[in-house]
PDB file of N, CA and C in Angstrom:
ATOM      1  N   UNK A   1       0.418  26.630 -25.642  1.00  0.00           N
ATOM      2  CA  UNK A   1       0.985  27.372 -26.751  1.00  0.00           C
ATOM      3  C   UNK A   1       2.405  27.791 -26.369  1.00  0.00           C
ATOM      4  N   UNK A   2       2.902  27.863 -26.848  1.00  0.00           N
ATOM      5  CA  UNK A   2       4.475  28.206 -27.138  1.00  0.00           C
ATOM      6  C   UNK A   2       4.723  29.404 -27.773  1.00  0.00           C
ATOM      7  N   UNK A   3       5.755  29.968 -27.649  1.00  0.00           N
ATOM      8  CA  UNK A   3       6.488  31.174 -28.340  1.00  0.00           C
ATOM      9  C   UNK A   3       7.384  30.570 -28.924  1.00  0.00           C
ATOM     10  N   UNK A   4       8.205  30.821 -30.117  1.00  0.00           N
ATOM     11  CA  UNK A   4       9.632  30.241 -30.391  1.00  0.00           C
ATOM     12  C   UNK A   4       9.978  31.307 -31.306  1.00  0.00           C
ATOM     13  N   UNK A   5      11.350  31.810 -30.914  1.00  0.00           N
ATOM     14  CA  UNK A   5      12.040  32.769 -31.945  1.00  0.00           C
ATOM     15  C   UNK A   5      13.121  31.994 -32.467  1.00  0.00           C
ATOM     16  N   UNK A   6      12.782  32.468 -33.868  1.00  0.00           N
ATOM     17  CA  UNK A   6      13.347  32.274 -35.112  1.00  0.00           C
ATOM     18  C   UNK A   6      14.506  33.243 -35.404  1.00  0.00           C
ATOM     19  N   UNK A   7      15.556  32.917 -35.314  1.00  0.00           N
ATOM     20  CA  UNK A   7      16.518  34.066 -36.038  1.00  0.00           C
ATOM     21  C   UNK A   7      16.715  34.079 -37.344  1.00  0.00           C
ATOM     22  N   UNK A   8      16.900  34.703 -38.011  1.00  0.00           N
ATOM     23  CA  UNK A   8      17.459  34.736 -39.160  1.00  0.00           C
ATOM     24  C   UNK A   8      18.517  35.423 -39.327  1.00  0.00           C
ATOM     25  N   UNK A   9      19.121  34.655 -40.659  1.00  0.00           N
ATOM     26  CA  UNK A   9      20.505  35.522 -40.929  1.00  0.00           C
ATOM     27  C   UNK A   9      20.017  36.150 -42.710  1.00  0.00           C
ATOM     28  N   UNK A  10      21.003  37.433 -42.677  1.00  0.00           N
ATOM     29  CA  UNK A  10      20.763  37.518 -44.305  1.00  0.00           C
ATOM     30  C   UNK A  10      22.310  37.207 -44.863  1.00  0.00           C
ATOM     31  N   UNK A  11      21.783  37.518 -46.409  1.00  0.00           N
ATOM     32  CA  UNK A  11      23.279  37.602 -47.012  1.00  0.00           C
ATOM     33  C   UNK A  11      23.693  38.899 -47.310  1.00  0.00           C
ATOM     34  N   UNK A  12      25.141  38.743 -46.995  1.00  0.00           N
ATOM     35  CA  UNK A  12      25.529  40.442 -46.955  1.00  0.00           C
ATOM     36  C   UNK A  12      24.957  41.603 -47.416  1.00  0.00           C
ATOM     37  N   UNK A  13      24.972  42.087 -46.695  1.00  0.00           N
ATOM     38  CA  UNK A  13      24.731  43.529 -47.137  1.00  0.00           C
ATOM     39  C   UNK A  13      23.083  43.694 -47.315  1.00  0.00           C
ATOM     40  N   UNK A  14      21.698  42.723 -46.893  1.00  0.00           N
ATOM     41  CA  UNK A  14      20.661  42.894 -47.485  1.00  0.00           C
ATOM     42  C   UNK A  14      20.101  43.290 -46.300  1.00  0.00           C
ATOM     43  N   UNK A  15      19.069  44.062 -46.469  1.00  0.00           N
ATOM     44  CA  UNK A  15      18.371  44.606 -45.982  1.00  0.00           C
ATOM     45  C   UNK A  15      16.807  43.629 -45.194  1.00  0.00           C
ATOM     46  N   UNK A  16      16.169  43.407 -44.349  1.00  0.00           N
ATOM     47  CA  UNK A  16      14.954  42.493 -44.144  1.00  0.00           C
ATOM     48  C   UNK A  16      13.947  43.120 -45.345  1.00  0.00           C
ATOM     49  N   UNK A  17      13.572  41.871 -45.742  1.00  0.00           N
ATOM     50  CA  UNK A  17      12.407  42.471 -47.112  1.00  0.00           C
ATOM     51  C   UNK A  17      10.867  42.689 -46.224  1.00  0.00           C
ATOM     52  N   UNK A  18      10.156  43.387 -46.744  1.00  0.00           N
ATOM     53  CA  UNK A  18       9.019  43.557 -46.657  1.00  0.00           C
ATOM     54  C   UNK A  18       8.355  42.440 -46.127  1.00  0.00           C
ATOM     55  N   UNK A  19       8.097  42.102 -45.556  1.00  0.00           N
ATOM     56  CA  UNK A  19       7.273  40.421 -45.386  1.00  0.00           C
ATOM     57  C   UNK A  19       6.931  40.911 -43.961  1.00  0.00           C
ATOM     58  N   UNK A  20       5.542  40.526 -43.967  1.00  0.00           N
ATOM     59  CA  UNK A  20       4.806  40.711 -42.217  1.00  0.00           C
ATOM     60  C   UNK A  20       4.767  39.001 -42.031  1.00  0.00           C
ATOM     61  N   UNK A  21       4.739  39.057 -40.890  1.00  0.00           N
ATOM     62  CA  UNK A  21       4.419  37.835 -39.832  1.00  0.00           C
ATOM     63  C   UNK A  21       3.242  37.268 -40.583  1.00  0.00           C
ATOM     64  N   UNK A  22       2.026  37.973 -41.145  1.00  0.00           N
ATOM     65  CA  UNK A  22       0.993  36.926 -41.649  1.00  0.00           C
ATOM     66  C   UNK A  22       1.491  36.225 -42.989  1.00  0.00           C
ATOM     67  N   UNK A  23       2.045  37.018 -43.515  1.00  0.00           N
ATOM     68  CA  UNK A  23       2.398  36.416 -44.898  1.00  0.00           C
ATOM     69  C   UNK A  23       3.349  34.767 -44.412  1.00  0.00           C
ATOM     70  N   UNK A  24       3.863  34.915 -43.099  1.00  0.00           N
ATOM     71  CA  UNK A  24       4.867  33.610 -43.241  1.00  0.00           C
ATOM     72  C   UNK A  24       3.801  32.863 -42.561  1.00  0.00           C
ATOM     73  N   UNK A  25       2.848  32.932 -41.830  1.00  0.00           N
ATOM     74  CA  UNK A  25       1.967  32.356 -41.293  1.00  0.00           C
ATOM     75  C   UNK A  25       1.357  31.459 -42.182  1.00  0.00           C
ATOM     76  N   UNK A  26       1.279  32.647 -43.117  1.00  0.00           N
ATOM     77  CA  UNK A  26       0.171  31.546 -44.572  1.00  0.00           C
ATOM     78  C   UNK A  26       1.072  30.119 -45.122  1.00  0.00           C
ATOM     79  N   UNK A  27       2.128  29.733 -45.121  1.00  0.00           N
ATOM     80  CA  UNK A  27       2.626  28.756 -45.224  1.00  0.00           C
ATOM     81  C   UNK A  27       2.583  27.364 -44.198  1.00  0.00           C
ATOM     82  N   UNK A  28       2.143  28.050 -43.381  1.00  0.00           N
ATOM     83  CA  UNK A  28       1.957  27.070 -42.506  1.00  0.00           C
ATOM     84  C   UNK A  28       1.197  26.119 -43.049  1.00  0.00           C
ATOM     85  N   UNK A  29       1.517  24.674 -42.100  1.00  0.00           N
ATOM     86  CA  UNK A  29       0.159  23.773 -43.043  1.00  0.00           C
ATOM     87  C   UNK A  29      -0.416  23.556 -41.535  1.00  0.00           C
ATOM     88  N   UNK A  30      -2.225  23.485 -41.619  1.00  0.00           N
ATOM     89  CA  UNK A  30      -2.862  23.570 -40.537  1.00  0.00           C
ATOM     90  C   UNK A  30      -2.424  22.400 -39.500  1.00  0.00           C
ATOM     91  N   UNK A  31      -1.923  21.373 -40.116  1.00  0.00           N
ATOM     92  CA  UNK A  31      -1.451  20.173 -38.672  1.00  0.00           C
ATOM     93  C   UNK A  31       0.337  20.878 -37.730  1.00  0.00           C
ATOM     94  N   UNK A  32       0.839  21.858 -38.463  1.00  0.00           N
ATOM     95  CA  UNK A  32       1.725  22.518 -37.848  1.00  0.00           C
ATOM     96  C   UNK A  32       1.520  23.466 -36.142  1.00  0.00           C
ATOM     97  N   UNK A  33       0.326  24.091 -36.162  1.00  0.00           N
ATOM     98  CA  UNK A  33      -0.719  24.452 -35.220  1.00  0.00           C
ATOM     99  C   UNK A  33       0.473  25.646 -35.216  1.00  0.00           C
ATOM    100  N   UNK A  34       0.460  26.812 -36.300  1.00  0.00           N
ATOM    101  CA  UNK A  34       1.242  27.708 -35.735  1.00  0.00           C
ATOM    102  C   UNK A  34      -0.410  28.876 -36.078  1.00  0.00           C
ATOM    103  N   UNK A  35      -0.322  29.639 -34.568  1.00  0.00           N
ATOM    104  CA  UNK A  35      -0.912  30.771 -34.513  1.00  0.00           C
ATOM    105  C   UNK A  35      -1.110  31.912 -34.636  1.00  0.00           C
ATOM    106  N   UNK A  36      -0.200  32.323 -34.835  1.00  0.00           N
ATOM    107  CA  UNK A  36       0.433  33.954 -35.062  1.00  0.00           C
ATOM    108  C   UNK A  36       1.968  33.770 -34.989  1.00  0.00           C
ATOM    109  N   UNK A  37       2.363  34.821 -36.208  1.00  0.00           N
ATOM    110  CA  UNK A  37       3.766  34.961 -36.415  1.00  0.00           C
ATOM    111  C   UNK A  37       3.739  36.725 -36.184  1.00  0.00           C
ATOM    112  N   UNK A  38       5.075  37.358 -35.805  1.00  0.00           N
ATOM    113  CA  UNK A  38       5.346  38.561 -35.432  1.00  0.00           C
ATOM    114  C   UNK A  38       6.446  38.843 -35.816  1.00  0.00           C
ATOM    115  N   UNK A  39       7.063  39.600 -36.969  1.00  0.00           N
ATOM    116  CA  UNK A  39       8.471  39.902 -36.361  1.00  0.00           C
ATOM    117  C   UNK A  39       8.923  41.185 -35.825  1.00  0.00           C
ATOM    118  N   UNK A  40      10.329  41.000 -35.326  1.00  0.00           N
ATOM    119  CA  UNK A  40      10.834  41.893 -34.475  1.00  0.00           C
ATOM    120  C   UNK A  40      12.360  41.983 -35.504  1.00  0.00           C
ATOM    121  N   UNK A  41      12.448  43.332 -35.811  1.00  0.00           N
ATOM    122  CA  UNK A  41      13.298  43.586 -36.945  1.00  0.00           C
ATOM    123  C   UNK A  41      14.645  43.869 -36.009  1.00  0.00           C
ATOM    124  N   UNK A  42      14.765  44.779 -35.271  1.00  0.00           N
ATOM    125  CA  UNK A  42      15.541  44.897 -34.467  1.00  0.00           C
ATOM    126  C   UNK A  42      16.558  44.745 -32.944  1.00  0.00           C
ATOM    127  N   UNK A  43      15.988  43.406 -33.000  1.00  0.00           N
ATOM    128  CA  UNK A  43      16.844  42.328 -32.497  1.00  0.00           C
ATOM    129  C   UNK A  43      18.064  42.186 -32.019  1.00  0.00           C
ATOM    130  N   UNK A  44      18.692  42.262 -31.370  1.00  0.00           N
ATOM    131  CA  UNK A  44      20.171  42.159 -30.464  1.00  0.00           C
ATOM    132  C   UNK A  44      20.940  41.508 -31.834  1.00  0.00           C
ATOM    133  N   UNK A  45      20.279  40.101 -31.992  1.00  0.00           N
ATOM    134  CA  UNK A  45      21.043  39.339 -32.579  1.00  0.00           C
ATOM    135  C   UNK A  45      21.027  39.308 -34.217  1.00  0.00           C
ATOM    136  N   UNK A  46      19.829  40.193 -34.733  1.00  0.00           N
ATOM    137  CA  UNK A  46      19.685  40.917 -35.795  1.00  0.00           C
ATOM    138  C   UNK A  46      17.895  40.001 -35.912  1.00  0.00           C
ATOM    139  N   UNK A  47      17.404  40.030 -37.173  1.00  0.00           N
ATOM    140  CA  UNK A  47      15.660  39.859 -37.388  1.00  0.00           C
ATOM    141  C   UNK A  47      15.096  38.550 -37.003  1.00  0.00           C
ATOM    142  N   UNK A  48      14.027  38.786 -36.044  1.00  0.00           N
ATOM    143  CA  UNK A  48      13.194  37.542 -35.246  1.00  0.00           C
ATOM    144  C   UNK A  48      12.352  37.495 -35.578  1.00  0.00           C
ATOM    145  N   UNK A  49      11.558  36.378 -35.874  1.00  0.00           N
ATOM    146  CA  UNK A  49       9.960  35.623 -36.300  1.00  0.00           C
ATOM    147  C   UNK A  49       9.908  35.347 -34.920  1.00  0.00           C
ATOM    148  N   UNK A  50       9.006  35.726 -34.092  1.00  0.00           N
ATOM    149  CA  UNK A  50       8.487  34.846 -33.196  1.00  0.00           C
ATOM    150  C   UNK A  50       6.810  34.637 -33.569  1.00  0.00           C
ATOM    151  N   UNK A  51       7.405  32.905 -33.162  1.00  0.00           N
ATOM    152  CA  UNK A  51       5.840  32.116 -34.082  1.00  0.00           C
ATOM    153  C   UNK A  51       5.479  31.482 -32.814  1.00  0.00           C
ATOM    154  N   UNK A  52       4.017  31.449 -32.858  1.00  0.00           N
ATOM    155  CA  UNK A  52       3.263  31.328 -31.954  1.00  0.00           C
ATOM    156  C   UNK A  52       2.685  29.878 -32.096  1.00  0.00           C
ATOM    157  N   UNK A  53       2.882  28.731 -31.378  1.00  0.00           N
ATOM    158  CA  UNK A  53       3.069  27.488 -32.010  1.00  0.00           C
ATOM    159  C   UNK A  53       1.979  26.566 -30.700  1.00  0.00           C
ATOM    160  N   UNK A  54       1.177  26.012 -31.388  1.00  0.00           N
ATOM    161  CA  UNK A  54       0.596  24.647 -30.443  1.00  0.00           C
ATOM    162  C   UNK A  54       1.239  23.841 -30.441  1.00  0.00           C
ATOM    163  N   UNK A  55       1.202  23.095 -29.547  1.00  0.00           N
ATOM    164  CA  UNK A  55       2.072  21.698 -29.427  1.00  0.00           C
ATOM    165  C   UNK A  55       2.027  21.121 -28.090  1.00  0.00           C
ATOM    166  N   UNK A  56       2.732  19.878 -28.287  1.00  0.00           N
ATOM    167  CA  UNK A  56       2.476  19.203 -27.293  1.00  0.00           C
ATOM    168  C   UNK A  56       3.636  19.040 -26.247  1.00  0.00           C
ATOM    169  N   UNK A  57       4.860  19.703 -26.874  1.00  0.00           N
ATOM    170  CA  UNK A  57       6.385  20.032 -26.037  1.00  0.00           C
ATOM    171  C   UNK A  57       6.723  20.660 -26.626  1.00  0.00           C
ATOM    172  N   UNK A  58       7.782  21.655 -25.915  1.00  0.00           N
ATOM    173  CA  UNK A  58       8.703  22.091 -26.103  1.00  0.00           C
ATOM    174  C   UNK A  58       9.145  21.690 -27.530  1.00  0.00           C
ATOM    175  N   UNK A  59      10.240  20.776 -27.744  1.00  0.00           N
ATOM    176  CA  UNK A  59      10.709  19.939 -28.929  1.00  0.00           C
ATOM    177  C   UNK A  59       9.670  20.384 -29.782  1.00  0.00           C
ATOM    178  N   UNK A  60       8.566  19.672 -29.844  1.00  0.00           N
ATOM    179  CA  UNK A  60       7.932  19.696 -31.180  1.00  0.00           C
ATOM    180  C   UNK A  60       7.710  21.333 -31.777  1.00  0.00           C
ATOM    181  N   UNK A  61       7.515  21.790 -30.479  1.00  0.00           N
ATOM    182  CA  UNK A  61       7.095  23.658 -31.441  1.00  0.00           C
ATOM    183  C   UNK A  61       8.350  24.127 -31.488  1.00  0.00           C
ATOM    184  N   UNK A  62       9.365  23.655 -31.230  1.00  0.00           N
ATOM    185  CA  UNK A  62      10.726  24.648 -32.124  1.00  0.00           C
ATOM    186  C   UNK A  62      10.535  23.893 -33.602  1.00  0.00           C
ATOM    187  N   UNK A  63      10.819  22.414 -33.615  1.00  0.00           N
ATOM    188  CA  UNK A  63      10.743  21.953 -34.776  1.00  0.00           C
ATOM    189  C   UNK A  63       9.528  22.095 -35.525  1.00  0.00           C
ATOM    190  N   UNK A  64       8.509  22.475 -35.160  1.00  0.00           N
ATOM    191  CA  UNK A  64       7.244  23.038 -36.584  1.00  0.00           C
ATOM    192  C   UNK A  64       7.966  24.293 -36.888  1.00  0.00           C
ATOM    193  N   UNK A  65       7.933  25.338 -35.708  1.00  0.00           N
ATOM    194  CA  UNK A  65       8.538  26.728 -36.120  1.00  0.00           C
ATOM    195  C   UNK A  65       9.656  26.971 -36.997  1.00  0.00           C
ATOM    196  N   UNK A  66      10.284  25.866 -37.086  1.00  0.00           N
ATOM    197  CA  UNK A  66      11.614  25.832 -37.458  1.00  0.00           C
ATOM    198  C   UNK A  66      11.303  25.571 -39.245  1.00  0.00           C
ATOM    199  N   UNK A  67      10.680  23.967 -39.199  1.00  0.00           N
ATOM    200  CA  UNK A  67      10.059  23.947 -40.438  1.00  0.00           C
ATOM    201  C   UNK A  67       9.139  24.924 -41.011  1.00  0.00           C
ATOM    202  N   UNK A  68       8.135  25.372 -40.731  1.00  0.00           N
ATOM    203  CA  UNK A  68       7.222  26.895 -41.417  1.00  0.00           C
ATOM    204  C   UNK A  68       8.234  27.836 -41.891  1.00  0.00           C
ATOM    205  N   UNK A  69       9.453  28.037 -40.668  1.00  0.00           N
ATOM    206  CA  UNK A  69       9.858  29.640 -41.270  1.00  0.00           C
ATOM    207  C   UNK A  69      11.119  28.926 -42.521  1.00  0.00           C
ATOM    208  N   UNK A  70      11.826  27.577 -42.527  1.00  0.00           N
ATOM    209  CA  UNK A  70      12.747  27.280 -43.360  1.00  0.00           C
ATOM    210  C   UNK A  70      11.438  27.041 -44.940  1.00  0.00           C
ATOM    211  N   UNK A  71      10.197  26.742 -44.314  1.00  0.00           N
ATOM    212  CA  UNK A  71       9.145  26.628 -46.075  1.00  0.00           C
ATOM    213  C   UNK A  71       9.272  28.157 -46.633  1.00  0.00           C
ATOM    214  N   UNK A  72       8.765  29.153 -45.298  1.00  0.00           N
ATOM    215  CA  UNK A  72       8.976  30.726 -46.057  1.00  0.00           C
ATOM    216  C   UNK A  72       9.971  31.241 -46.612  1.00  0.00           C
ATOM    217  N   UNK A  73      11.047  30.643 -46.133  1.00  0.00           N
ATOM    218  CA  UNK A  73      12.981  31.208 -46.552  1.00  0.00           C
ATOM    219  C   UNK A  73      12.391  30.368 -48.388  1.00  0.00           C
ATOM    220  N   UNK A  74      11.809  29.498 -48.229  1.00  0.00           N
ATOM    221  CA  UNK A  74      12.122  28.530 -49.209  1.00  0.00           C
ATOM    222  C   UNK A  74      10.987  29.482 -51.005  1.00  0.00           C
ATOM    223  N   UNK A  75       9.490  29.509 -50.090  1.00  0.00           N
ATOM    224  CA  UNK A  75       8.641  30.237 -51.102  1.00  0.00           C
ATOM    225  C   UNK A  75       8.470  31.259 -51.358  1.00  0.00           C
ATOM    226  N   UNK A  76       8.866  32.293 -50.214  1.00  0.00           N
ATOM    227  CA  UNK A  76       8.666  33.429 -50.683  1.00  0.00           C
ATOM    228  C   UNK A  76       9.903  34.405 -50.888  1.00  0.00           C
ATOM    229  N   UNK A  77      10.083  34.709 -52.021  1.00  0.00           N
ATOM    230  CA  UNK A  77      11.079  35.522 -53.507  1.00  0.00           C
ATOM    231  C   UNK A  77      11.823  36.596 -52.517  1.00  0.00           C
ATOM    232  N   UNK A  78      10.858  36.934 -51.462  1.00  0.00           N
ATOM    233  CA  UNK A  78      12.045  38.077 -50.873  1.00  0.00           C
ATOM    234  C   UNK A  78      12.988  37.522 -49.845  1.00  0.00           C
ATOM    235  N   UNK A  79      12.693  36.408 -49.254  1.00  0.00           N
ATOM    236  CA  UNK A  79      13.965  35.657 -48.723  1.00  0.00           C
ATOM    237  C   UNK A  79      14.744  34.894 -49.507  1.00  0.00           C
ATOM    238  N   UNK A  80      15.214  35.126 -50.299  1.00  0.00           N
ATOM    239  CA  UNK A  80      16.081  34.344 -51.358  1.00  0.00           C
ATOM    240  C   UNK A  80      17.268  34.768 -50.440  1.00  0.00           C
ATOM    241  N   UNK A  81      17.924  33.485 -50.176  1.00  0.00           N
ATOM    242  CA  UNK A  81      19.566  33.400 -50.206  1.00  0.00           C
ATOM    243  C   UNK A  81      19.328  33.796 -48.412  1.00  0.00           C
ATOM    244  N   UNK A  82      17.924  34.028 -47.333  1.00  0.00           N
ATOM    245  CA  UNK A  82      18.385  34.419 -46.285  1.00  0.00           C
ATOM    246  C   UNK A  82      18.233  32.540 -45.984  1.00  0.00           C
ATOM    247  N   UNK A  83      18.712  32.942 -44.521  1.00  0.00           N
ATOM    248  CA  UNK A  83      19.092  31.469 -44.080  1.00  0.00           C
ATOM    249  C   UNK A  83      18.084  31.575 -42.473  1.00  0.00           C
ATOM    250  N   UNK A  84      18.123  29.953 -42.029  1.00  0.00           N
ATOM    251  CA  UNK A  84      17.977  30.167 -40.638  1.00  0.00           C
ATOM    252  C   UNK A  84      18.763  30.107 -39.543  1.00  0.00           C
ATOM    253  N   UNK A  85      18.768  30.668 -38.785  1.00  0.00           N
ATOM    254  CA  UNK A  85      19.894  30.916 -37.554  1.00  0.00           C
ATOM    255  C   UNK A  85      19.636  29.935 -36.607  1.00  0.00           C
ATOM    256  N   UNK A  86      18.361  29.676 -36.087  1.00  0.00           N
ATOM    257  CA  UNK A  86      17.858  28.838 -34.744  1.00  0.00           C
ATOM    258  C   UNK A  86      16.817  28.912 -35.202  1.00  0.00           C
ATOM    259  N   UNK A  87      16.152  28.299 -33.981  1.00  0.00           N
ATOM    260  CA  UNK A  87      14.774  28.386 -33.739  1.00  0.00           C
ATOM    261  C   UNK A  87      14.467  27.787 -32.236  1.00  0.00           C
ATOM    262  N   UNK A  88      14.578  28.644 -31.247  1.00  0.00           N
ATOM    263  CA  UNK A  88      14.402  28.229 -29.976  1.00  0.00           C
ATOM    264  C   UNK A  88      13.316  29.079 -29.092  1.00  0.00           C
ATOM    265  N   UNK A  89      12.479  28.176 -28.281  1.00  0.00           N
ATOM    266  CA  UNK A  89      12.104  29.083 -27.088  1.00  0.00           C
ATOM    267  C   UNK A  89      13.124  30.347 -26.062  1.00  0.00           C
ATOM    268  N   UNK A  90      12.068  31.486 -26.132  1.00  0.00           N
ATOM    269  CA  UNK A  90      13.100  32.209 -25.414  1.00  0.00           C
ATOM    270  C   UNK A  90      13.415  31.700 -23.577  1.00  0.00           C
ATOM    271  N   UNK A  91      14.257  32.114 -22.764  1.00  0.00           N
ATOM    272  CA  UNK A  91      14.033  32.044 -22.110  1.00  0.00           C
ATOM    273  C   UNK A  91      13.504  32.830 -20.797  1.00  0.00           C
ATOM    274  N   UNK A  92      12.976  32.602 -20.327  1.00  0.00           N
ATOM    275  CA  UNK A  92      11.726  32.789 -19.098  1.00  0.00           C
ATOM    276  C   UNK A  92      12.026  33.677 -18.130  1.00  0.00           C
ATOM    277  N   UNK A  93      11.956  34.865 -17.572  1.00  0.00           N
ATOM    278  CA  UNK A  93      12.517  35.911 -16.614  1.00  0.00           C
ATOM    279  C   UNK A  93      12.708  35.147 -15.613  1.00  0.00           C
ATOM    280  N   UNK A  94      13.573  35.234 -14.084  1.00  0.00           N
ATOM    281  CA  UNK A  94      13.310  34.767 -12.872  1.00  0.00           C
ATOM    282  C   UNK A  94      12.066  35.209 -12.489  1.00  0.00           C
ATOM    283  N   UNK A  95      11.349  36.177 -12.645  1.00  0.00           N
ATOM    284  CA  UNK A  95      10.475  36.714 -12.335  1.00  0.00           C
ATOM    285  C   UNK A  95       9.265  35.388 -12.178  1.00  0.00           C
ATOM    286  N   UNK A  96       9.748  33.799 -12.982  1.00  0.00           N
ATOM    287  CA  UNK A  96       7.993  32.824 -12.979  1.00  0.00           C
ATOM    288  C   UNK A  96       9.252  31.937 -12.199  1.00  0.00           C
ATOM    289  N   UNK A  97      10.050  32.353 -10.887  1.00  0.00           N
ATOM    290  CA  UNK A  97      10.914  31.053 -10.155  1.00  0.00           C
ATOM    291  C   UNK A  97      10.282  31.918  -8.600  1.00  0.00           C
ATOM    292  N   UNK A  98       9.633  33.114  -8.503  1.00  0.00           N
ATOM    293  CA  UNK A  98       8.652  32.982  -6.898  1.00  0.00           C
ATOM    294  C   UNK A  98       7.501  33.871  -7.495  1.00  0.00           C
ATOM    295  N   UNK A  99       6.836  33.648  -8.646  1.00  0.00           N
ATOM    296  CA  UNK A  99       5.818  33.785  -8.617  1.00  0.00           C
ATOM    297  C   UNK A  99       4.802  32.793  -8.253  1.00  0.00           C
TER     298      UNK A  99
END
């Protein structure tokens, strides 16, 4: 399983709408293998989906994650007009280079 955060951008001046992590989950389509979505509103880089993704590399679970959260930008009414920023694995503390 994979982690991959999703950034998003909005359009000026908007606020993150109401939307929990399950609601973008539900778009998923089951051959996507995403497991749990979470977001994190307050973000360095401003609002994160991190989606919880099966797969078989790297590559493939940014690109499902990537596709699910660009279907949610797409169906659901309170992301109108937001966009996607990325969609990358984070990266890994030194802390797993002498564990």
């Amino acid at each position: 399983m994979y982690l991959v955060h999703v950034r998003l951008r909005a359009p000026e001046g908007a606020e993150f709408p109401e939307v929990t992590g399950e609601r973008v989950r539900r778009v998923a389509r089951p051959a996507e293998g995403v497991e749990h979505v979470v977001v994190r509103l307050h973000a360095p880089a401003g609002p994160v989906l991190g989606v919880y993704v099966l797969a078989e590399g790297l590559h493939q679970a940014e690109a499902r994650a990537a596709a699910v959260c660009r279907r949610a930008l797409a169906e659901i009414p309170a992301f109108r007009d937001w966009t996607l920023a990325a969609a990358e694995a984070p990266l890994v503390d030194a802390f797993w280079e002498w564990a």
